[in-house]
PDB file of N, CA and C in Angstrom:
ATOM      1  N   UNK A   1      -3.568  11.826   8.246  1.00  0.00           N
ATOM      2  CA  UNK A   1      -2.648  12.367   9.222  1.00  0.00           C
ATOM      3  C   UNK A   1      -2.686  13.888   9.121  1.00  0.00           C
ATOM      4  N   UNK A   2      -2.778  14.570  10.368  1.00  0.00           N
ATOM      5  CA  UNK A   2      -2.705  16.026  10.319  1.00  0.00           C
ATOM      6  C   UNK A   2      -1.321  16.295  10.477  1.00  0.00           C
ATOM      7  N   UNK A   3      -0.950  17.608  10.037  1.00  0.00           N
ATOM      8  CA  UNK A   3      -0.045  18.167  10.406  1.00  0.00           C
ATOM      9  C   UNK A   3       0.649  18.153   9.373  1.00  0.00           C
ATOM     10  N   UNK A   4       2.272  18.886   9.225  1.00  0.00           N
ATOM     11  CA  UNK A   4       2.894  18.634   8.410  1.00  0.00           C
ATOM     12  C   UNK A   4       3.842  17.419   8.138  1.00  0.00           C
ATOM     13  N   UNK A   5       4.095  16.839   7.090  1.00  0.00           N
ATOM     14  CA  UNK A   5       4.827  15.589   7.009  1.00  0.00           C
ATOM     15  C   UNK A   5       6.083  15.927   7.247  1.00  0.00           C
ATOM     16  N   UNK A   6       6.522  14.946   7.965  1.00  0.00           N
ATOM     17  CA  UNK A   6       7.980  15.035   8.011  1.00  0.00           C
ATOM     18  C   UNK A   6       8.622  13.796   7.531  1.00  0.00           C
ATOM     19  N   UNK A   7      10.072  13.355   7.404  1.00  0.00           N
ATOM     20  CA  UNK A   7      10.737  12.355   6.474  1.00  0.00           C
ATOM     21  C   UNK A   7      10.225  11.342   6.882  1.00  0.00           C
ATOM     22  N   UNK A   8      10.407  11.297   8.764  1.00  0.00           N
ATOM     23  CA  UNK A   8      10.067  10.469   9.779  1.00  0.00           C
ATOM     24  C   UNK A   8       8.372   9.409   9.634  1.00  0.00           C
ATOM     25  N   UNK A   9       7.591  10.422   9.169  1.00  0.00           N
ATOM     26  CA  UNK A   9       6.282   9.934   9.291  1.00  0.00           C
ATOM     27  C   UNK A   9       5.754   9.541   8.071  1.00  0.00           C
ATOM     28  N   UNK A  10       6.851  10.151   6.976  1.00  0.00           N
ATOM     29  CA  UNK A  10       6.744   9.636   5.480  1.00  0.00           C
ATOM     30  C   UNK A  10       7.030   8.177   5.449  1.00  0.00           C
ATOM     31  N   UNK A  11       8.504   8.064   6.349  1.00  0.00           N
ATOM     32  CA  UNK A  11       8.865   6.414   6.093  1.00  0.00           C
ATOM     33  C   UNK A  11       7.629   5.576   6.514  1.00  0.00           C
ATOM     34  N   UNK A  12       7.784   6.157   7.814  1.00  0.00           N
ATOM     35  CA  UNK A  12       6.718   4.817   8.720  1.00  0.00           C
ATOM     36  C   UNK A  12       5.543   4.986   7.858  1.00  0.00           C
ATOM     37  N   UNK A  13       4.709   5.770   7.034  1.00  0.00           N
ATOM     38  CA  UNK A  13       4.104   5.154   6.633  1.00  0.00           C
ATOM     39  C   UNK A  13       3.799   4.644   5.640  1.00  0.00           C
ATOM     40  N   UNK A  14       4.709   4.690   4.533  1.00  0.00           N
ATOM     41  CA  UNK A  14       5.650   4.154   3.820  1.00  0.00           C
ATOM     42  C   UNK A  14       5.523   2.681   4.268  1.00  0.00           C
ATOM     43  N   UNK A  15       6.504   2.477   5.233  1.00  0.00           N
ATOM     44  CA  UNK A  15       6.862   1.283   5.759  1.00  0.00           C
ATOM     45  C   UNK A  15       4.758   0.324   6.155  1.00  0.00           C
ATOM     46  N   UNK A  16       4.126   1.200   6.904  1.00  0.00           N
ATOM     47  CA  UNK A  16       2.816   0.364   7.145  1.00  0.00           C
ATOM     48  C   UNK A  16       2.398   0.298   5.202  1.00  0.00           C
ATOM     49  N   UNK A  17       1.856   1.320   4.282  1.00  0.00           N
ATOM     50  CA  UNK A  17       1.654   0.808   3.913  1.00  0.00           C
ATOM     51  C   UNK A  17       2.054  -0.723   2.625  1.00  0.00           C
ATOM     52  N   UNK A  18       3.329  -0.515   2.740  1.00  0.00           N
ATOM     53  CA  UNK A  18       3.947  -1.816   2.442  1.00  0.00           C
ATOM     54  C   UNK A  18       3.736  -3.602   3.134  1.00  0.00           C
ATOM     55  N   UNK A  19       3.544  -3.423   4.469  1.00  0.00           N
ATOM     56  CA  UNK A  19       2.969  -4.414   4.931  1.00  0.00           C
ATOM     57  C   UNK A  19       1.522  -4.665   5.054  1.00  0.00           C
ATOM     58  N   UNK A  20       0.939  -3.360   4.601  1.00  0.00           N
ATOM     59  CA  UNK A  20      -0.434  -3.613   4.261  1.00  0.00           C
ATOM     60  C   UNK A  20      -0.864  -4.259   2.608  1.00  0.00           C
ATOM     61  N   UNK A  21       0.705  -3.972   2.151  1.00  0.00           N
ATOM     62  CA  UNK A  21       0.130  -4.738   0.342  1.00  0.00           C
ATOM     63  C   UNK A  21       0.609  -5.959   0.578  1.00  0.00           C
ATOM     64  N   UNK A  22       1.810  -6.476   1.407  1.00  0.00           N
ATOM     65  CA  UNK A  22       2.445  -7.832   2.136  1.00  0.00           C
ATOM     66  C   UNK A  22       1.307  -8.879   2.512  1.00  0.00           C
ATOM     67  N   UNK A  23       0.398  -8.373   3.262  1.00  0.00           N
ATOM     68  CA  UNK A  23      -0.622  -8.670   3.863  1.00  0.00           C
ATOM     69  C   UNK A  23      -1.742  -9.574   2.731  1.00  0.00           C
ATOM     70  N   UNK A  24      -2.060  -8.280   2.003  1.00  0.00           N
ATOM     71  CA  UNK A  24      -2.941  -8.990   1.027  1.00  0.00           C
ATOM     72  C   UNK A  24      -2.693  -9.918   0.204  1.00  0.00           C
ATOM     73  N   UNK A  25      -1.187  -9.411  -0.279  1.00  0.00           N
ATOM     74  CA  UNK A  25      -0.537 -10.707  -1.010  1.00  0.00           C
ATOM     75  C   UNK A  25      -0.090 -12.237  -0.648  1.00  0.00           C
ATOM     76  N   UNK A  26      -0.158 -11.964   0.778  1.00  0.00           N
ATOM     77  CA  UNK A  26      -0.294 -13.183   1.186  1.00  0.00           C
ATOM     78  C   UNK A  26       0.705 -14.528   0.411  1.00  0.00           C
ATOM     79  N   UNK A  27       0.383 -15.408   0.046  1.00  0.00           N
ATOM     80  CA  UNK A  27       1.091 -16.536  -0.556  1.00  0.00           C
ATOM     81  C   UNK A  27       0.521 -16.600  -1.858  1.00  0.00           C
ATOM     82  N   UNK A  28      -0.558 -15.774  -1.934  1.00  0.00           N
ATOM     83  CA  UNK A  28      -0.365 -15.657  -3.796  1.00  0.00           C
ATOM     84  C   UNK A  28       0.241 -15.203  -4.923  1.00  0.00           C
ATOM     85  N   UNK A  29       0.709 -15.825  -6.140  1.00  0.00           N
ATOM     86  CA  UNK A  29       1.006 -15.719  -6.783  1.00  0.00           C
ATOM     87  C   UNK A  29       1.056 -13.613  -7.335  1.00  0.00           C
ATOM     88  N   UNK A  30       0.217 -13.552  -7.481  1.00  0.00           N
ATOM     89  CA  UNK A  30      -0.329 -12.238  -8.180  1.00  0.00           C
ATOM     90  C   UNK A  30      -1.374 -11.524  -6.961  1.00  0.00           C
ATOM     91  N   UNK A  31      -1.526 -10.366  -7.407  1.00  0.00           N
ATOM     92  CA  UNK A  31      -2.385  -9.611  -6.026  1.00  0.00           C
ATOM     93  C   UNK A  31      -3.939 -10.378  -6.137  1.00  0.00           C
ATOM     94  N   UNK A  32      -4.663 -10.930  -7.135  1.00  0.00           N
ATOM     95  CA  UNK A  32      -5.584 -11.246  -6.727  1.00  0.00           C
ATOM     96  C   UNK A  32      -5.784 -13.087  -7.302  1.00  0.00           C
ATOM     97  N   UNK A  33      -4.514 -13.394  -7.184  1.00  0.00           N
ATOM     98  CA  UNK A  33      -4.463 -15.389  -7.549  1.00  0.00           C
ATOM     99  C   UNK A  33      -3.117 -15.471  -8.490  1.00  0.00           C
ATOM    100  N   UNK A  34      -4.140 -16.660  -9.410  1.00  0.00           N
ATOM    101  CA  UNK A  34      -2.817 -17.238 -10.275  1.00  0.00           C
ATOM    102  C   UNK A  34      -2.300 -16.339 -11.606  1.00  0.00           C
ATOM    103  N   UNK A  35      -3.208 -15.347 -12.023  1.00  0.00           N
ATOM    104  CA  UNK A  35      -2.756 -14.413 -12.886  1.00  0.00           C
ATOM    105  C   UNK A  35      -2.800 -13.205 -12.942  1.00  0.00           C
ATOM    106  N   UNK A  36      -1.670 -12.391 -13.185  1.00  0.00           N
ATOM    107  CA  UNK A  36      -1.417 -10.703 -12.979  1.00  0.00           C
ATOM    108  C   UNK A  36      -3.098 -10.202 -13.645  1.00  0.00           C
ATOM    109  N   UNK A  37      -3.023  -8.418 -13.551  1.00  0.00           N
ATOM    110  CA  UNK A  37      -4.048  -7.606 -14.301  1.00  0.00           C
ATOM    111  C   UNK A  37      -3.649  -6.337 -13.785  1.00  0.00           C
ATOM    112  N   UNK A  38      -4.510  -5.623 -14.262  1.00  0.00           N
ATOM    113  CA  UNK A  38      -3.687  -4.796 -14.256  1.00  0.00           C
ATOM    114  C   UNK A  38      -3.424  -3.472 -13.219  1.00  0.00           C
ATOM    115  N   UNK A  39      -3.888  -4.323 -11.949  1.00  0.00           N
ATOM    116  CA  UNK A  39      -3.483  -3.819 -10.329  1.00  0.00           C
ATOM    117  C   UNK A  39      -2.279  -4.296 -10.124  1.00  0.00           C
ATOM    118  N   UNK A  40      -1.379  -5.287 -10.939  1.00  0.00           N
ATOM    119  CA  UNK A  40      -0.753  -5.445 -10.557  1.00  0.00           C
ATOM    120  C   UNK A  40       0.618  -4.678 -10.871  1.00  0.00           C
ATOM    121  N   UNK A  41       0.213  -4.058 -11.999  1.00  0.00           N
ATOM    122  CA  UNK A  41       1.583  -3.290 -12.987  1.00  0.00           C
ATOM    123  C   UNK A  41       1.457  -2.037 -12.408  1.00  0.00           C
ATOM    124  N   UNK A  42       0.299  -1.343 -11.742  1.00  0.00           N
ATOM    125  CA  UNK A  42       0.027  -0.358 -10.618  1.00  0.00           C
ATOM    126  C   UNK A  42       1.085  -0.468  -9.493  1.00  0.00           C
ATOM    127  N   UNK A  43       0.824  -2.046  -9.157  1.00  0.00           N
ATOM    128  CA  UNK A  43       1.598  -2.080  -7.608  1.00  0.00           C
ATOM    129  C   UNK A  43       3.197  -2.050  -7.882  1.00  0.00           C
ATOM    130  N   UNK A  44       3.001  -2.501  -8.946  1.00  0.00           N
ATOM    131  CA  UNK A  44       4.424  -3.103  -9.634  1.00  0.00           C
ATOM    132  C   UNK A  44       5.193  -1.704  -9.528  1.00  0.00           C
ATOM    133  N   UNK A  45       4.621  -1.079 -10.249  1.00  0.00           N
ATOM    134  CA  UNK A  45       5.066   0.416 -10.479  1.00  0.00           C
ATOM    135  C   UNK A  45       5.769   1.234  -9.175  1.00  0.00           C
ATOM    136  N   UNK A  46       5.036   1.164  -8.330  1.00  0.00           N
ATOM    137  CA  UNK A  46       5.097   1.577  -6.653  1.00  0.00           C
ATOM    138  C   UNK A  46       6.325   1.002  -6.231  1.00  0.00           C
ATOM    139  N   UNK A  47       6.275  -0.024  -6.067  1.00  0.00           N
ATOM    140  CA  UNK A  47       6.752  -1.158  -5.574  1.00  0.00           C
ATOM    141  C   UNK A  47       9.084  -0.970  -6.123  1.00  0.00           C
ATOM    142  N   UNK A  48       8.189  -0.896  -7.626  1.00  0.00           N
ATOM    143  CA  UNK A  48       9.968  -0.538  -7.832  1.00  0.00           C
ATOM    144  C   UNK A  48      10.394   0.920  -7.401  1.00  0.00           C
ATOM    145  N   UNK A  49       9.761   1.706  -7.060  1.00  0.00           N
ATOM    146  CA  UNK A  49      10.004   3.609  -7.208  1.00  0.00           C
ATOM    147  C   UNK A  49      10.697   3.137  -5.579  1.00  0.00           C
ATOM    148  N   UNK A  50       9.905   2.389  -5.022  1.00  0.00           N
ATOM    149  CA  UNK A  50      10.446   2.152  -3.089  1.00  0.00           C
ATOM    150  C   UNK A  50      11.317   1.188  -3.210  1.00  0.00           C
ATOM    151  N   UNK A  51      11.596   0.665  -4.508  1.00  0.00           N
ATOM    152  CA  UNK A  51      13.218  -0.625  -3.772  1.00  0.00           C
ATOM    153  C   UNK A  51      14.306  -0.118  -4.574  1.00  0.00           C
ATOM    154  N   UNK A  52      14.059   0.729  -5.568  1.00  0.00           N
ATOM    155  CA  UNK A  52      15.412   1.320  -6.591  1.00  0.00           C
ATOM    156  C   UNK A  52      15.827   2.980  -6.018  1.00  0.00           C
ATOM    157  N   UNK A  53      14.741   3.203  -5.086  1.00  0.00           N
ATOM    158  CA  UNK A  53      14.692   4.395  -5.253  1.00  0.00           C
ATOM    159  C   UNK A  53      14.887   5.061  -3.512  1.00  0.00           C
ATOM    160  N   UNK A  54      14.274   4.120  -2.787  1.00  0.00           N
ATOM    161  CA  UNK A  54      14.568   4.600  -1.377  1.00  0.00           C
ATOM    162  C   UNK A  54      15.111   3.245  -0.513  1.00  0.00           C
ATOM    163  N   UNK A  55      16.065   3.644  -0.105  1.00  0.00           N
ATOM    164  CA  UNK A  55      17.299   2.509  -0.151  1.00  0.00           C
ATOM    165  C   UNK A  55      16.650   1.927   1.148  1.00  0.00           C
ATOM    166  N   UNK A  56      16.742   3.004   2.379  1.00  0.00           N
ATOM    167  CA  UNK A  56      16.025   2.727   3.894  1.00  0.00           C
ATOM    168  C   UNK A  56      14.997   1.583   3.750  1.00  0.00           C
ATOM    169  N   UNK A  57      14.127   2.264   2.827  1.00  0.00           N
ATOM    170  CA  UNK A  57      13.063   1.053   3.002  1.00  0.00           C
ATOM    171  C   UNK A  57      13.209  -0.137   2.038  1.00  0.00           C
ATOM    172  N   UNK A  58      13.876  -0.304   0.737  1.00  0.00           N
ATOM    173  CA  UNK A  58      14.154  -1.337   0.082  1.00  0.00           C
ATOM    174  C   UNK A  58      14.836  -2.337   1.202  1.00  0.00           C
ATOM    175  N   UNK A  59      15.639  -2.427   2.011  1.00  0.00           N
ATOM    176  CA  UNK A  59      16.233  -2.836   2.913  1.00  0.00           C
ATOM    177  C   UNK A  59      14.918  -3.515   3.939  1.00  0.00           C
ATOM    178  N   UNK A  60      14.368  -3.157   4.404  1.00  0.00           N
ATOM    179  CA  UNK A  60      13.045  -3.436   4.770  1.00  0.00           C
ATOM    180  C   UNK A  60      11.975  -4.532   4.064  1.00  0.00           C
ATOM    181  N   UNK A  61      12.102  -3.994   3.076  1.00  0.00           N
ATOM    182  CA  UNK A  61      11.498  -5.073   2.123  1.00  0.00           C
ATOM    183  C   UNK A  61      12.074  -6.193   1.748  1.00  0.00           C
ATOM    184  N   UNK A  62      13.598  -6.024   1.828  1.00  0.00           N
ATOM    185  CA  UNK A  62      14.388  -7.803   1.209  1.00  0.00           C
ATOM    186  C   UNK A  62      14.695  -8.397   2.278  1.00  0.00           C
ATOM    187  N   UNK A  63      14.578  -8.028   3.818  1.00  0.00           N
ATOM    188  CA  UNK A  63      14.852  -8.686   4.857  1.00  0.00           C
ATOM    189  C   UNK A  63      13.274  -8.297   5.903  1.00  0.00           C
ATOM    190  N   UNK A  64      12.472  -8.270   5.620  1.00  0.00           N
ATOM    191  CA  UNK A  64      10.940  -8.117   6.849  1.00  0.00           C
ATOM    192  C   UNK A  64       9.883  -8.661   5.995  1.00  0.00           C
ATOM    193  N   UNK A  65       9.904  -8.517   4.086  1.00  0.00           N
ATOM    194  CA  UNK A  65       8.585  -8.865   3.276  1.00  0.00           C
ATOM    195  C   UNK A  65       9.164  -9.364   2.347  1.00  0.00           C
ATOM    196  N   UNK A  66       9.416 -10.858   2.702  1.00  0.00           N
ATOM    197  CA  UNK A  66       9.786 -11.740   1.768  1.00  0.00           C
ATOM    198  C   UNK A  66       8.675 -11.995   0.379  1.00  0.00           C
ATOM    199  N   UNK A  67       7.632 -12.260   1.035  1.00  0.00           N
ATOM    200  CA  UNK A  67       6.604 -11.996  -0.384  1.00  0.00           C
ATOM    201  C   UNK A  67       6.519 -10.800  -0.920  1.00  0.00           C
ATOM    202  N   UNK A  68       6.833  -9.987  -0.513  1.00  0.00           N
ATOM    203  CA  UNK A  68       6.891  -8.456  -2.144  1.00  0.00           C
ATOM    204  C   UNK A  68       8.071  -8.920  -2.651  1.00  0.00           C
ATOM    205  N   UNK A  69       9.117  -9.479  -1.889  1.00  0.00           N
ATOM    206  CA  UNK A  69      10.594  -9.549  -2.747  1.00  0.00           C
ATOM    207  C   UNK A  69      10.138 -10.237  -3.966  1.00  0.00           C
ATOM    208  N   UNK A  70       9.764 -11.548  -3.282  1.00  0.00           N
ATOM    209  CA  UNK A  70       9.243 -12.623  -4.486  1.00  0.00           C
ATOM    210  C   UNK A  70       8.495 -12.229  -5.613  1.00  0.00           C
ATOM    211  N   UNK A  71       7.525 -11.373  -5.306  1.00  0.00           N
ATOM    212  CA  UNK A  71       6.420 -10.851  -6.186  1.00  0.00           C
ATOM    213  C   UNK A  71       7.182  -9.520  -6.786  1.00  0.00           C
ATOM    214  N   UNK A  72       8.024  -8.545  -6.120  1.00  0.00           N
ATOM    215  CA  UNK A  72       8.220  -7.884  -7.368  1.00  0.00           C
ATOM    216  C   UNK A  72       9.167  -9.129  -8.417  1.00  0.00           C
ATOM    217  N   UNK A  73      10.108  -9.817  -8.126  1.00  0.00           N
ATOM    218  CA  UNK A  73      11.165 -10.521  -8.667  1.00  0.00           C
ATOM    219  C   UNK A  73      10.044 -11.291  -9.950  1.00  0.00           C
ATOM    220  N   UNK A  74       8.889 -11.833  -9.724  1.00  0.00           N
ATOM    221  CA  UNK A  74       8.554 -12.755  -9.915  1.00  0.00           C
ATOM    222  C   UNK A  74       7.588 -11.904 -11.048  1.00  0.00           C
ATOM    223  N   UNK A  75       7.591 -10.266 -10.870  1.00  0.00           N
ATOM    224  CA  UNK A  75       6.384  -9.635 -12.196  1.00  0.00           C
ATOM    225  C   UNK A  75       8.283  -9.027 -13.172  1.00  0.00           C
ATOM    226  N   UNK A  76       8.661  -8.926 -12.044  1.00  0.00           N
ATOM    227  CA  UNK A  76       9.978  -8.127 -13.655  1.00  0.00           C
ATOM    228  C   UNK A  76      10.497  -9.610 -14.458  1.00  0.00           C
ATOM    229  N   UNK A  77      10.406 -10.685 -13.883  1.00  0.00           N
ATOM    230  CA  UNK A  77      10.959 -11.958 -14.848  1.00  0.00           C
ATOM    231  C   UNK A  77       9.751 -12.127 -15.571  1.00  0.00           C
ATOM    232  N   UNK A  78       8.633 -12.431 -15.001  1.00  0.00           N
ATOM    233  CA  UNK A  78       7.974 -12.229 -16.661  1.00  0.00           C
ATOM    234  C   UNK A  78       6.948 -11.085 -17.350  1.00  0.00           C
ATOM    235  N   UNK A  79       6.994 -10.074 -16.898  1.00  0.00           N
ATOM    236  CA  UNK A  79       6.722  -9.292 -17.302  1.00  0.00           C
ATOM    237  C   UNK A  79       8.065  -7.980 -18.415  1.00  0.00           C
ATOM    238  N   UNK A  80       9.149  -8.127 -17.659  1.00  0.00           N
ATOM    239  CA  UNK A  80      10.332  -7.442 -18.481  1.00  0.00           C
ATOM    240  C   UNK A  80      11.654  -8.295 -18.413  1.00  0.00           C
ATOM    241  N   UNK A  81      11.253  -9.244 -19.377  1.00  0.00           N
ATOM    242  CA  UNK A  81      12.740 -10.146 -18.896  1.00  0.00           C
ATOM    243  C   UNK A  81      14.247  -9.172 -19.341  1.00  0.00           C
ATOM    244  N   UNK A  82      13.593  -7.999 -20.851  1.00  0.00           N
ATOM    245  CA  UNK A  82      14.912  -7.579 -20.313  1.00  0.00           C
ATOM    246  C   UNK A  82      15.273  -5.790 -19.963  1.00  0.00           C
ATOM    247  N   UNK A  83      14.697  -6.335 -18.395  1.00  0.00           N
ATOM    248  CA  UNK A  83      15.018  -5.488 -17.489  1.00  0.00           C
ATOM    249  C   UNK A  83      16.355  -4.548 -17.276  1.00  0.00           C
ATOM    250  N   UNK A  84      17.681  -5.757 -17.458  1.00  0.00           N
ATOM    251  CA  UNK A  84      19.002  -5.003 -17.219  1.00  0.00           C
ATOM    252  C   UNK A  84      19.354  -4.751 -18.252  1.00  0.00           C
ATOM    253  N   UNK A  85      18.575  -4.889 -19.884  1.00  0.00           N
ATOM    254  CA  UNK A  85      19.131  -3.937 -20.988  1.00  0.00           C
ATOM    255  C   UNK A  85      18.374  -2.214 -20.894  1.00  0.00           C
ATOM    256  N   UNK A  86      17.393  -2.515 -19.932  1.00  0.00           N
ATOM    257  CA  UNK A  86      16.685  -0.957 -20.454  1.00  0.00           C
ATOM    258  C   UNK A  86      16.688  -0.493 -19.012  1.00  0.00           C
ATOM    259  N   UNK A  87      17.487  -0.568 -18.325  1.00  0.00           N
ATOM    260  CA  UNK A  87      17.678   0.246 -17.243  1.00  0.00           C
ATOM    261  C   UNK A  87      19.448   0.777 -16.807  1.00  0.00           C
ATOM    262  N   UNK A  88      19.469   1.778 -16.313  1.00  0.00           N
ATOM    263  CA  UNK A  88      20.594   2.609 -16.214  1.00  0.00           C
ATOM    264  C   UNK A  88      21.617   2.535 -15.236  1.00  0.00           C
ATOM    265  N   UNK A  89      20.824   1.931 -14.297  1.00  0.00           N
ATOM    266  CA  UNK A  89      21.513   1.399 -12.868  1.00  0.00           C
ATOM    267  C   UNK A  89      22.161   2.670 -12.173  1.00  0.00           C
ATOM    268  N   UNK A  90      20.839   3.907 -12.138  1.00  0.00           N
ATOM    269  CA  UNK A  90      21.767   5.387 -11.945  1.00  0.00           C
ATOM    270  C   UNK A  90      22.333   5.622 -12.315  1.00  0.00           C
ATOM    271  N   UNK A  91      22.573   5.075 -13.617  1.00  0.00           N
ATOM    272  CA  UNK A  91      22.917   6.583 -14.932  1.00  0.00           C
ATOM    273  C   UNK A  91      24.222   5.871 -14.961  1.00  0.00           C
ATOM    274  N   UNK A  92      24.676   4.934 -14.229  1.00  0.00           N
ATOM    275  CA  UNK A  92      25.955   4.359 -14.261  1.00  0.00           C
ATOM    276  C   UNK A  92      26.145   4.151 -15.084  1.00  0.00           C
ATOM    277  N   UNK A  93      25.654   3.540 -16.546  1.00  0.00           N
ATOM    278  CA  UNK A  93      25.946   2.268 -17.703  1.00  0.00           C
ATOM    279  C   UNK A  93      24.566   3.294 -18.845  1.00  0.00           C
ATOM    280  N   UNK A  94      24.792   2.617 -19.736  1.00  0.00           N
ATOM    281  CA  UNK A  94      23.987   3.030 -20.592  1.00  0.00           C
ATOM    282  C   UNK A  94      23.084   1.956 -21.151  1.00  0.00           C
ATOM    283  N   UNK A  95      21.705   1.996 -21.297  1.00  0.00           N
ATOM    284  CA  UNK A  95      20.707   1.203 -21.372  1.00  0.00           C
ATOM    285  C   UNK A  95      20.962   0.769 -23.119  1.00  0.00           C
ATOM    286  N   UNK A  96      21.190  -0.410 -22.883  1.00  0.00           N
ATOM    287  CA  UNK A  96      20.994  -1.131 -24.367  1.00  0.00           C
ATOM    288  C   UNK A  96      20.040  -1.651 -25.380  1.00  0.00           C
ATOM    289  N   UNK A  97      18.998  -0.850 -24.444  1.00  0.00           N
ATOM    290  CA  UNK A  97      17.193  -1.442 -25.323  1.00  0.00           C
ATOM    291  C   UNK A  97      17.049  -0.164 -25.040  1.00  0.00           C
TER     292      UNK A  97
END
């Protein structure tokens, strides 16, 4: 894209490329079958910075891309089961791991 970015053209594409990882993920389990690697702790990574972090489009994602919901839900249960001891919830609470 030329020009300068604006918030506007950040979301939307933001927003495409999210249905472009929707897409690939398709009904599988993990981005490429029945077991994670380590594209997936990549996507994983992404994936939480846009649902903890930018509210507009997290919203987008739990009601338009039911499979990222599933798939992030489905790498933090077994990948960090404990998720709500080592996170802050915005600084609200204090992390217990």
């Amino acid at each position: 894209m030329a020009g300068p970015w604006t918030p506007q053209s950040v979301e939307r594409q933001l927003r495409e490329d999210l249905n472009a990882i929707s897409d690939f993920l398709g009904d599988k389990k993990f981005l490429f079958g029945d077991d994670a690697c380590a594209a997936n702790c990549a996507v994983f990574n992404q994936l939480c910075q846009v649902m903890w972090h930018v509210p507009s489009v997290s919203s987008f994602v739990l009601e338009s891309l039911p499979n990222l919901k599933s798939y992030i839900e489905r790498m933090r249960s077994a990948y960090w089961p404990d998720w709500d001891e080592c996170v802050t919830d915005y600084f609200t609470k204090e992390a217990t791991k």
